[in-house]
PDB file of N, CA and C in Angstrom:
ATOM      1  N   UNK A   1      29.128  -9.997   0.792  1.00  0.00           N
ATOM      2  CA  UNK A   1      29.327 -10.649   2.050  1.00  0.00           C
ATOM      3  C   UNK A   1      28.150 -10.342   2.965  1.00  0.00           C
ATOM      4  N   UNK A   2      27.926 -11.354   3.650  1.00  0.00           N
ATOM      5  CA  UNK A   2      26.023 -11.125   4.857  1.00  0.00           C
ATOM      6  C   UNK A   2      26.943 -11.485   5.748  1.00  0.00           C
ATOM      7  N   UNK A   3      25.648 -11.360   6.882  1.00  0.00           N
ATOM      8  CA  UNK A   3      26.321 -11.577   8.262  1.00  0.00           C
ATOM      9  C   UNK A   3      24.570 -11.444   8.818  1.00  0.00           C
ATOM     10  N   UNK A   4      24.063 -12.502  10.381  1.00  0.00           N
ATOM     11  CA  UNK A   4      23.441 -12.328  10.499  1.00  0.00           C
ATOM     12  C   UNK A   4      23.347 -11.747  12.343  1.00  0.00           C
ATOM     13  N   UNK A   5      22.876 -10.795  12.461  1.00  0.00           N
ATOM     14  CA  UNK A   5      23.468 -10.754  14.366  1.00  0.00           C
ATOM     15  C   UNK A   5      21.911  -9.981  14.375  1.00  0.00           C
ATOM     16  N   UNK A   6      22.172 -10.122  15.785  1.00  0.00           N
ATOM     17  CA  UNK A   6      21.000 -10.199  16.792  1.00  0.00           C
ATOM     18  C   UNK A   6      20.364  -8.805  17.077  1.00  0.00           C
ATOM     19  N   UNK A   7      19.075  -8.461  18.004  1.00  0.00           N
ATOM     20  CA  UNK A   7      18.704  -6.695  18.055  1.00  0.00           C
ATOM     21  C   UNK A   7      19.966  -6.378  18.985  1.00  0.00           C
ATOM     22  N   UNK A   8      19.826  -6.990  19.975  1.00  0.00           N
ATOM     23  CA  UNK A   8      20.878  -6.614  21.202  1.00  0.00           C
ATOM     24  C   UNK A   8      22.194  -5.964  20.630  1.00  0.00           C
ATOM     25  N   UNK A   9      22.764  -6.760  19.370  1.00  0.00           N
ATOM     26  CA  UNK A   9      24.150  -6.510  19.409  1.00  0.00           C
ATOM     27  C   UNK A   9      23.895  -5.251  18.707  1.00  0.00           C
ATOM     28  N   UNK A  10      23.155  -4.799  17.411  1.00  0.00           N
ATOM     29  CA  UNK A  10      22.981  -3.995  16.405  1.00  0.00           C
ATOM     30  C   UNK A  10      22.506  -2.758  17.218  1.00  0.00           C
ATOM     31  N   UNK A  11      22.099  -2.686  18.719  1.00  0.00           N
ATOM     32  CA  UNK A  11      21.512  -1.732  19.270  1.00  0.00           C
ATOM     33  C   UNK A  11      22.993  -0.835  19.791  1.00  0.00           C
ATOM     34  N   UNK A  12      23.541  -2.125  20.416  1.00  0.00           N
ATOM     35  CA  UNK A  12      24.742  -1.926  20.890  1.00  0.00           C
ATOM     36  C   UNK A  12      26.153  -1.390  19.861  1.00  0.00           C
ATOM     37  N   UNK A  13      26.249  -1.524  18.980  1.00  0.00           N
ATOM     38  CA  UNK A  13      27.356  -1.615  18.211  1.00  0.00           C
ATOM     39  C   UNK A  13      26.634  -1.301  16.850  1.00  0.00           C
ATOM     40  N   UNK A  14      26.276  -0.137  15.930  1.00  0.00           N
ATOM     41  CA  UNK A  14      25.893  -0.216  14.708  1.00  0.00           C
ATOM     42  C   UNK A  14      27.349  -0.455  13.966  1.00  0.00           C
ATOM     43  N   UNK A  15      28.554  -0.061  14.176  1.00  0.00           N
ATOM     44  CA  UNK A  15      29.528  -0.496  13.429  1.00  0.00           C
ATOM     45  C   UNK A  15      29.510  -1.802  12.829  1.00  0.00           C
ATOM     46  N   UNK A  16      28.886  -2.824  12.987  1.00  0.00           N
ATOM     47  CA  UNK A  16      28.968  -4.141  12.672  1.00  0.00           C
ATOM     48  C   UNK A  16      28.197  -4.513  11.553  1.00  0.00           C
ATOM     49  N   UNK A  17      27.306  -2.705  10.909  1.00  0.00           N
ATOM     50  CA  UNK A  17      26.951  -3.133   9.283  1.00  0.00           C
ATOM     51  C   UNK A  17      28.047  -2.423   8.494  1.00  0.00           C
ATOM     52  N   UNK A  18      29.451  -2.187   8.281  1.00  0.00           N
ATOM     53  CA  UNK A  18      30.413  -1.860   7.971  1.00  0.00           C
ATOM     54  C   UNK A  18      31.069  -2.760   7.508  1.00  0.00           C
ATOM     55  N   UNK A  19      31.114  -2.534   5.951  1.00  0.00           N
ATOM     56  CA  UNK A  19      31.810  -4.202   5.330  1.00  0.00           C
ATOM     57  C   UNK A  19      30.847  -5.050   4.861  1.00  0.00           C
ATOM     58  N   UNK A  20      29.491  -4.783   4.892  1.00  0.00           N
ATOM     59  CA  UNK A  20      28.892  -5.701   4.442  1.00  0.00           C
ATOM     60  C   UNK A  20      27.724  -5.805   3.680  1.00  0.00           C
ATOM     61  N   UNK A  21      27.312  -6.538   2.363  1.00  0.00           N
ATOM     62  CA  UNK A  21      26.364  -6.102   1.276  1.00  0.00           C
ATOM     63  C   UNK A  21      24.883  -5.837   2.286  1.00  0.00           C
ATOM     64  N   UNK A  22      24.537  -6.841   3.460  1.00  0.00           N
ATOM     65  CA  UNK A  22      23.780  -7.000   3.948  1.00  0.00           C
ATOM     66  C   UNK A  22      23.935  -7.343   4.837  1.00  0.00           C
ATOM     67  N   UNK A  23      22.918  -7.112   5.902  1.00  0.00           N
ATOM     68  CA  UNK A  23      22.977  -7.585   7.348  1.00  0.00           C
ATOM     69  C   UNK A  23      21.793  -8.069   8.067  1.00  0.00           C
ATOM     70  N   UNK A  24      21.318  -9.064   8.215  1.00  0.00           N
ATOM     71  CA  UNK A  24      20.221 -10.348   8.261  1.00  0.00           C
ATOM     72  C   UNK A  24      19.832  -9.460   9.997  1.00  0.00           C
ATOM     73  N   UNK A  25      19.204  -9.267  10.412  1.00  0.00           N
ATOM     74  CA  UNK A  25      18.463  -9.182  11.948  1.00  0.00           C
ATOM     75  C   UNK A  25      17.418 -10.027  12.352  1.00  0.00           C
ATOM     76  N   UNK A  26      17.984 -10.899  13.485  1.00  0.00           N
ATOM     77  CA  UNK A  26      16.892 -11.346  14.281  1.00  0.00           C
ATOM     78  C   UNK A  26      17.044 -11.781  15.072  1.00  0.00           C
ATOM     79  N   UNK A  27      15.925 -11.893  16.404  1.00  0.00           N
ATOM     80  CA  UNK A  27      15.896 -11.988  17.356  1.00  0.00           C
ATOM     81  C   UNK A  27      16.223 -13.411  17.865  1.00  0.00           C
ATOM     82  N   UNK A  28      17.486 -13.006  18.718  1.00  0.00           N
ATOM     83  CA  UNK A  28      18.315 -14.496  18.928  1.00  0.00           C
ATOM     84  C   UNK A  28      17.468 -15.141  19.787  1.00  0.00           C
ATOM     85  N   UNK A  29      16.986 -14.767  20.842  1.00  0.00           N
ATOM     86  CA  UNK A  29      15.769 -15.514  21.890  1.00  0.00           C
ATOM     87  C   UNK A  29      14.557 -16.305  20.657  1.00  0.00           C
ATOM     88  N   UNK A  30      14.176 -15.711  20.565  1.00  0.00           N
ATOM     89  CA  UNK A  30      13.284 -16.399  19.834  1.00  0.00           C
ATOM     90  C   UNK A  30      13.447 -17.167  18.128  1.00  0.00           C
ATOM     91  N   UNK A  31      14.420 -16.600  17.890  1.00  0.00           N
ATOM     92  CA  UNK A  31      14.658 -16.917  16.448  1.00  0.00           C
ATOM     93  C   UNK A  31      13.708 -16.341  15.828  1.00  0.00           C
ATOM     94  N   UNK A  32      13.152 -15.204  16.029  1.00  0.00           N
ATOM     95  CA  UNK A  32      12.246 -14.721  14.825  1.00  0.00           C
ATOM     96  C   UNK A  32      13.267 -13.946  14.041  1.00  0.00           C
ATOM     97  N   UNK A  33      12.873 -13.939  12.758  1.00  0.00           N
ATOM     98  CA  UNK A  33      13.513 -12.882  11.432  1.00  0.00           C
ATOM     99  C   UNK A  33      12.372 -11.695  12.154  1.00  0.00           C
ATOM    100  N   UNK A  34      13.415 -10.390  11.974  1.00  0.00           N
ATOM    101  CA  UNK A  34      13.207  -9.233  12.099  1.00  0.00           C
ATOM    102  C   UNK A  34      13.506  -8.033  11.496  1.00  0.00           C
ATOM    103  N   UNK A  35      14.671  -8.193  10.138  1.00  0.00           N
ATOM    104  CA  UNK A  35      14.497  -7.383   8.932  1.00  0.00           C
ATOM    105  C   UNK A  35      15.732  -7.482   8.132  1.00  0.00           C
ATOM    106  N   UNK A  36      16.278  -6.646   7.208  1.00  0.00           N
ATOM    107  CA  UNK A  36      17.199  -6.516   6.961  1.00  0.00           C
ATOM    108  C   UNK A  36      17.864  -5.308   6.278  1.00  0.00           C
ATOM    109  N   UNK A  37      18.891  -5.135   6.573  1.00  0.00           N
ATOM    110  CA  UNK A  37      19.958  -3.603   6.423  1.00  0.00           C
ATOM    111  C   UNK A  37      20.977  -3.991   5.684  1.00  0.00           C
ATOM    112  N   UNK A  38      20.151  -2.858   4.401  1.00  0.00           N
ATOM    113  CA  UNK A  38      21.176  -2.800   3.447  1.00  0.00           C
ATOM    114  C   UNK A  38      22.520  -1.815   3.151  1.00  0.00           C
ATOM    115  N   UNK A  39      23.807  -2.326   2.386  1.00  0.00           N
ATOM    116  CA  UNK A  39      24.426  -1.306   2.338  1.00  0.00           C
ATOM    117  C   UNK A  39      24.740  -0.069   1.648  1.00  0.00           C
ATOM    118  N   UNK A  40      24.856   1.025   1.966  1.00  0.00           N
ATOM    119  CA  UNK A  40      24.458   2.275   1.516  1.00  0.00           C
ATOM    120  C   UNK A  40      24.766   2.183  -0.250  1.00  0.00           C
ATOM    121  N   UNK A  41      25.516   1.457  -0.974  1.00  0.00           N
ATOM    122  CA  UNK A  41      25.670   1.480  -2.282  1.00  0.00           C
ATOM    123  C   UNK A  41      24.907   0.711  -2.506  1.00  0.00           C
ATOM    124  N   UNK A  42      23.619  -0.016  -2.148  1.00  0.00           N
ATOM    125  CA  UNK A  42      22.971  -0.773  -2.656  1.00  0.00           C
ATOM    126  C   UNK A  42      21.686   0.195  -2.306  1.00  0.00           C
ATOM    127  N   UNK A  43      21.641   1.146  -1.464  1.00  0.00           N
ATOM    128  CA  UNK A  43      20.155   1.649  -0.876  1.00  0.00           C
ATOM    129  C   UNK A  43      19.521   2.200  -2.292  1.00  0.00           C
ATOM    130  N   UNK A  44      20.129   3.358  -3.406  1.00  0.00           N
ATOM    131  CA  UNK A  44      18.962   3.740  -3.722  1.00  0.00           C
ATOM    132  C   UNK A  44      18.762   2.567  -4.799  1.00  0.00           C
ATOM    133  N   UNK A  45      19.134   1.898  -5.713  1.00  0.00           N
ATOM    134  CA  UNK A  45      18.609   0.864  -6.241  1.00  0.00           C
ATOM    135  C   UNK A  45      17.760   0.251  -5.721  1.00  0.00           C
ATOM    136  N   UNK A  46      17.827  -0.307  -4.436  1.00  0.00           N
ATOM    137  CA  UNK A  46      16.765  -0.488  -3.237  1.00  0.00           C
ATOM    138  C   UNK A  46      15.435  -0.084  -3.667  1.00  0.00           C
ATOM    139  N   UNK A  47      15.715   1.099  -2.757  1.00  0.00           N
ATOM    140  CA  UNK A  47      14.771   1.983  -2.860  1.00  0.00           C
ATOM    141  C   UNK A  47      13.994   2.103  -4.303  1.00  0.00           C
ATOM    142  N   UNK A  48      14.472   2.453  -5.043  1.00  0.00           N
ATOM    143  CA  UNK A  48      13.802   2.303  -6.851  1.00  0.00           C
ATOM    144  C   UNK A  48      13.028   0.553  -6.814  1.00  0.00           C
ATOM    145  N   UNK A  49      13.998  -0.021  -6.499  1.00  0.00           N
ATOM    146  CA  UNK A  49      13.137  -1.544  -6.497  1.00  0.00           C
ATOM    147  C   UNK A  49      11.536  -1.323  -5.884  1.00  0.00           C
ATOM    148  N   UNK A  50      11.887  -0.847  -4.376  1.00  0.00           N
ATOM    149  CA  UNK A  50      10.551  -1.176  -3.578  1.00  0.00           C
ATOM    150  C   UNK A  50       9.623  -0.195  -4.196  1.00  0.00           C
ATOM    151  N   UNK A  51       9.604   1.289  -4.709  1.00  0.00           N
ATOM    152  CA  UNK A  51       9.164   2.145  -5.172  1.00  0.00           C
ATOM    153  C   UNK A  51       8.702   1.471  -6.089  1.00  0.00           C
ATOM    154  N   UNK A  52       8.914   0.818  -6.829  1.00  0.00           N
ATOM    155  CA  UNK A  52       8.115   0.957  -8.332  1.00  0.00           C
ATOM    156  C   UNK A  52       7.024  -0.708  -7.863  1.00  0.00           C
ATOM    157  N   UNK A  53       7.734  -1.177  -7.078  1.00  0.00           N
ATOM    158  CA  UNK A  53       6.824  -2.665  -6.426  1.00  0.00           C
ATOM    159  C   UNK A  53       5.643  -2.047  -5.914  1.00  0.00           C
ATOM    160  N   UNK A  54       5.881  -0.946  -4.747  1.00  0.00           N
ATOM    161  CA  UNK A  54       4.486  -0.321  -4.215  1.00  0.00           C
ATOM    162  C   UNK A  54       3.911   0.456  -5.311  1.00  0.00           C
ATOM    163  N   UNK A  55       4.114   0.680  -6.197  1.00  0.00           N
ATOM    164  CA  UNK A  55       3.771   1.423  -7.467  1.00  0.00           C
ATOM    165  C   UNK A  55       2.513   0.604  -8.495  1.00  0.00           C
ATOM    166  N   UNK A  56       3.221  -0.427  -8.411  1.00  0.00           N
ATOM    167  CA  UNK A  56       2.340  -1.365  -9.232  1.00  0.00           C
ATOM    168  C   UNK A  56       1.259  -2.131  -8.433  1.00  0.00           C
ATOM    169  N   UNK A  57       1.700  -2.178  -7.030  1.00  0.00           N
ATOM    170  CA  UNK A  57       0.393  -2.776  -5.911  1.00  0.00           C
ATOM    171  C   UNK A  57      -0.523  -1.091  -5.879  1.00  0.00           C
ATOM    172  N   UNK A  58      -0.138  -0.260  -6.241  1.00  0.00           N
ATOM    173  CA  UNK A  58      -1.614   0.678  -5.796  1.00  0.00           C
ATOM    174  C   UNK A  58      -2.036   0.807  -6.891  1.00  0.00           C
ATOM    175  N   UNK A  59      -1.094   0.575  -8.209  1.00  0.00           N
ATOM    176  CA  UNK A  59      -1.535   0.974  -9.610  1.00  0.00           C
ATOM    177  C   UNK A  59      -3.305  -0.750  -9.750  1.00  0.00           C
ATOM    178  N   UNK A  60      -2.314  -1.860  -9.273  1.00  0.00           N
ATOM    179  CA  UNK A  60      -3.678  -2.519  -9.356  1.00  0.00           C
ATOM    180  C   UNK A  60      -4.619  -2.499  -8.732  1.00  0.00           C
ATOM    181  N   UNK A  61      -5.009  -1.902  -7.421  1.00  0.00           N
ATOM    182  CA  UNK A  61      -5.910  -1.596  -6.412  1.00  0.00           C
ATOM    183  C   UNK A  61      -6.562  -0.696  -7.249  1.00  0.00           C
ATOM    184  N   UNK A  62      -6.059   0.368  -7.994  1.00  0.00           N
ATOM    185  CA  UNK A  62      -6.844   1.427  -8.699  1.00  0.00           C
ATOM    186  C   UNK A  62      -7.636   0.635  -9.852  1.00  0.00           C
ATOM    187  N   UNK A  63      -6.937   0.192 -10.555  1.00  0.00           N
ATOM    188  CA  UNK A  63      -7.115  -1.021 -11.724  1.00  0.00           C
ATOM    189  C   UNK A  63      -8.518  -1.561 -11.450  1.00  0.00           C
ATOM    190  N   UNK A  64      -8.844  -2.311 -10.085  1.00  0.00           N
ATOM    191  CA  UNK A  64     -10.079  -3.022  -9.240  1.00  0.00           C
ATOM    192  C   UNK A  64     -11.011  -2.337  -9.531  1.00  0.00           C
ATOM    193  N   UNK A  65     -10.504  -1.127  -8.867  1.00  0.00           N
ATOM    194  CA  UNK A  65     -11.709  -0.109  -7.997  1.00  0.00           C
ATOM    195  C   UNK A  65     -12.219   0.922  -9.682  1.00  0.00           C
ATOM    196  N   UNK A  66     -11.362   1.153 -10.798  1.00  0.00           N
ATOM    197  CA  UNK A  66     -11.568   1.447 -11.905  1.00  0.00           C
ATOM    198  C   UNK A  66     -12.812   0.968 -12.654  1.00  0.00           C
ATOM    199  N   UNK A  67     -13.075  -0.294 -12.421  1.00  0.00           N
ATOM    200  CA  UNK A  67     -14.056  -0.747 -13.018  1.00  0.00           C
ATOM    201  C   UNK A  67     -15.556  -0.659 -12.969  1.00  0.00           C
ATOM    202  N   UNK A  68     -15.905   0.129 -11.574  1.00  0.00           N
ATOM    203  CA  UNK A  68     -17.251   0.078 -10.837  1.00  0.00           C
ATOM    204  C   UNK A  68     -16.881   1.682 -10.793  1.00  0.00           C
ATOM    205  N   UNK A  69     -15.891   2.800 -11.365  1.00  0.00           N
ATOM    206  CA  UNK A  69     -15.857   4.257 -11.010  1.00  0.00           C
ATOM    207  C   UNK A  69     -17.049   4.434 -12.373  1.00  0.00           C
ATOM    208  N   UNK A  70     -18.333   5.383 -12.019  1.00  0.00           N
ATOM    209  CA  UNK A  70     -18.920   6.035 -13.257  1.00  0.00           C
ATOM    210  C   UNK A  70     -20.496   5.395 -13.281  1.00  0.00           C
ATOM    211  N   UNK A  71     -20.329   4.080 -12.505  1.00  0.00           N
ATOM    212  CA  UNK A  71     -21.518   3.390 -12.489  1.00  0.00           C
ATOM    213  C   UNK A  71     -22.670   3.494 -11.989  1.00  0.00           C
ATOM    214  N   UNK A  72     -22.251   4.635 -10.708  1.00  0.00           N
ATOM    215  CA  UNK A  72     -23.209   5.747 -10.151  1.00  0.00           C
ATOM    216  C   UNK A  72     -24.034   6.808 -10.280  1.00  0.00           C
ATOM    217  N   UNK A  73     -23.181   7.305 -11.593  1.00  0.00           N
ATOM    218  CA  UNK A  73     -24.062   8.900 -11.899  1.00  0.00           C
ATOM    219  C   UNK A  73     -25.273   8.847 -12.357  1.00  0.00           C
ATOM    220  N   UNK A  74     -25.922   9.792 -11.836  1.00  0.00           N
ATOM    221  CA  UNK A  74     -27.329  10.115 -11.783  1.00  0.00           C
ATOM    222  C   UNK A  74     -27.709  10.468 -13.207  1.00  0.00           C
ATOM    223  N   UNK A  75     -28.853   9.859 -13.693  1.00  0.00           N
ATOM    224  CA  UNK A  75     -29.372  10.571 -14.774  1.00  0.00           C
ATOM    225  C   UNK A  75     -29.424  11.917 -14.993  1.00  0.00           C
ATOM    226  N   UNK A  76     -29.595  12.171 -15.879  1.00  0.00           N
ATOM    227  CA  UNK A  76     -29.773  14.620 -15.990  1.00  0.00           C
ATOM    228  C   UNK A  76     -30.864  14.340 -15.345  1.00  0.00           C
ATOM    229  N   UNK A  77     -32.081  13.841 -15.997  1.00  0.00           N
ATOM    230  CA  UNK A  77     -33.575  13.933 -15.673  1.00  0.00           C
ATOM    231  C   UNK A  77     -33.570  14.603 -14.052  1.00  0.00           C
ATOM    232  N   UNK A  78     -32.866  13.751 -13.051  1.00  0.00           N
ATOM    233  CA  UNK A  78     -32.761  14.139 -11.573  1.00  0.00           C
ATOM    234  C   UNK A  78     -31.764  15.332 -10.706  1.00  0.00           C
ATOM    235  N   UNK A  79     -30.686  15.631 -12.131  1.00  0.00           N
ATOM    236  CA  UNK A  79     -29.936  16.993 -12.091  1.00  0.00           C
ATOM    237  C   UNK A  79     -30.509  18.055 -10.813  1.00  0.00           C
ATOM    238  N   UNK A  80     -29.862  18.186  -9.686  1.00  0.00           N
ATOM    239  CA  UNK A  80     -30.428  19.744  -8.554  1.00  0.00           C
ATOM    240  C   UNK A  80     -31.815  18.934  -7.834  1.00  0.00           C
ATOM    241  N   UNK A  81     -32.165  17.881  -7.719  1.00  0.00           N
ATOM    242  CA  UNK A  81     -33.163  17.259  -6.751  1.00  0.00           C
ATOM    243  C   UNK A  81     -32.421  16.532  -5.627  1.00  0.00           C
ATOM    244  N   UNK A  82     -33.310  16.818  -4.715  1.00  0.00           N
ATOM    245  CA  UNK A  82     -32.733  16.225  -3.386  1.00  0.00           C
ATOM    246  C   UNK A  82     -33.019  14.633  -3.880  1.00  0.00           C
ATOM    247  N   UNK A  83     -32.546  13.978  -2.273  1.00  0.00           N
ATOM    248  CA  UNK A  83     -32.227  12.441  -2.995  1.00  0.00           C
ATOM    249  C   UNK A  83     -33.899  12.269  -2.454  1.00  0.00           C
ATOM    250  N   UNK A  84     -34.844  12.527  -1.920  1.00  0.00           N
ATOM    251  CA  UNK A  84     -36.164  12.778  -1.592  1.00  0.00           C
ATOM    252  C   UNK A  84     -36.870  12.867  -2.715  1.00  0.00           C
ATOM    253  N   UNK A  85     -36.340  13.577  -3.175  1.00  0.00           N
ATOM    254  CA  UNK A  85     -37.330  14.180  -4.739  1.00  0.00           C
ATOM    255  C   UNK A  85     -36.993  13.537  -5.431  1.00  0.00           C
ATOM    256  N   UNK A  86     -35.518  12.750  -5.757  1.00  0.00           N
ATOM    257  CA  UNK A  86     -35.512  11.794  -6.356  1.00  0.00           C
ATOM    258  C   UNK A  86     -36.210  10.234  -6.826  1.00  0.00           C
ATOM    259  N   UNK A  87     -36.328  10.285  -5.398  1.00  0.00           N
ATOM    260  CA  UNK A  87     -37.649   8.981  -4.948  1.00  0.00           C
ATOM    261  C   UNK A  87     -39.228   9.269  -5.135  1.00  0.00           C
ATOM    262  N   UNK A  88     -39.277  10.347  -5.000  1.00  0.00           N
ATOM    263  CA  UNK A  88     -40.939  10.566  -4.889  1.00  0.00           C
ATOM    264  C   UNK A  88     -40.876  10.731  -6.863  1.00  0.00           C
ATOM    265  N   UNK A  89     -39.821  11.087  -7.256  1.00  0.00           N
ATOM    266  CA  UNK A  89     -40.263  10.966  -9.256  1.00  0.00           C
ATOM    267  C   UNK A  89     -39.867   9.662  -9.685  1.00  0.00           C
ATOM    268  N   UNK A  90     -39.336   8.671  -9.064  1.00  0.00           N
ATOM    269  CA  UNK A  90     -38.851   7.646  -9.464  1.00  0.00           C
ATOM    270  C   UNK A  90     -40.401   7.010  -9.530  1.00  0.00           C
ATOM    271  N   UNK A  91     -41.058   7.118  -8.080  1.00  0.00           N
ATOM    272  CA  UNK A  91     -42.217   6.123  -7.578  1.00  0.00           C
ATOM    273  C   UNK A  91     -43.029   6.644  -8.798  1.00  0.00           C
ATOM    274  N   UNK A  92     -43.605   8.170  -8.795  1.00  0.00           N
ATOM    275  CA  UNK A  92     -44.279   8.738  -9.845  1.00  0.00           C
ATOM    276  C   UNK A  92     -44.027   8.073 -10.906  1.00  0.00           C
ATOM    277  N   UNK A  93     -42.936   7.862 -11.484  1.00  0.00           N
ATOM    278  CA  UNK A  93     -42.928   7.347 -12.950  1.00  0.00           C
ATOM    279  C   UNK A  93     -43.199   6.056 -12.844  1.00  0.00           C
ATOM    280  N   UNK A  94     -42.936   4.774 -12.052  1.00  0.00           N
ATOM    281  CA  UNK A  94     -43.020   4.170 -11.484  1.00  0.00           C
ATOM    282  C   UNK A  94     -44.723   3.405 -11.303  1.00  0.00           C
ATOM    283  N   UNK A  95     -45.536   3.934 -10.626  1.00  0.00           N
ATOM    284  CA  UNK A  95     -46.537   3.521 -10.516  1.00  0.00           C
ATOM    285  C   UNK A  95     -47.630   4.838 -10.560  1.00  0.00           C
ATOM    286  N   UNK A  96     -47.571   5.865 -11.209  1.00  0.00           N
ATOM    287  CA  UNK A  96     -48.239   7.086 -11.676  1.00  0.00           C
ATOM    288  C   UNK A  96     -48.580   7.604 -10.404  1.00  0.00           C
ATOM    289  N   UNK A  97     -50.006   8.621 -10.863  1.00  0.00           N
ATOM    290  CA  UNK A  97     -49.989   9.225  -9.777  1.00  0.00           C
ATOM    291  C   UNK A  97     -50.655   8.481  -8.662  1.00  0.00           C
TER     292      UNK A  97
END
């Protein structure tokens, strides 16, 4: 069973998510949607839902960013040189002395 009521009333009266799978919020002036409240035998399933959803959105962000990790490291040759000294043996090899 849903039910959809307003901030005003839900501020006023939380008893009125009692009895019900869900409870729709939004702002009656404007008609904007503003969230929704679930009921406590449905929360941790919930919760496991959204958990493993944000799970798989950072697992692919890593996934992205995985592909360009390693592409940086410095040759040995430049191993303990400043990034200065790095440049002045690059140019050296580069265009001699």
């Amino acid at each position: 069973m849903t039910m959809k009521v307003g901030m005003r009333e839900l501020a006023r009266n939380s008893n009125i998510l009692d009895g019900y799978d869900y409870v729709e919020v939004e702002d009656k002036k404007t008609h904007e949607y503003k969230g929704l409240f679930i009921s406590p035998k449905y929360a941790d399933e919930f919760k496991a839902f959204l958990d493993d959803k944000i799970d798989k959105k950072v697992q692919a962000k890593l996934d992205r960013l995985m592909k360009y990790a390693g592409k940086g490291e410095v040759h040995e040759r430049f191993n303990n040189l400043t990034s200065s000294q790095i440049r002045e043996k690059v140019a050296l090899e580069k265009y001699g002395s």
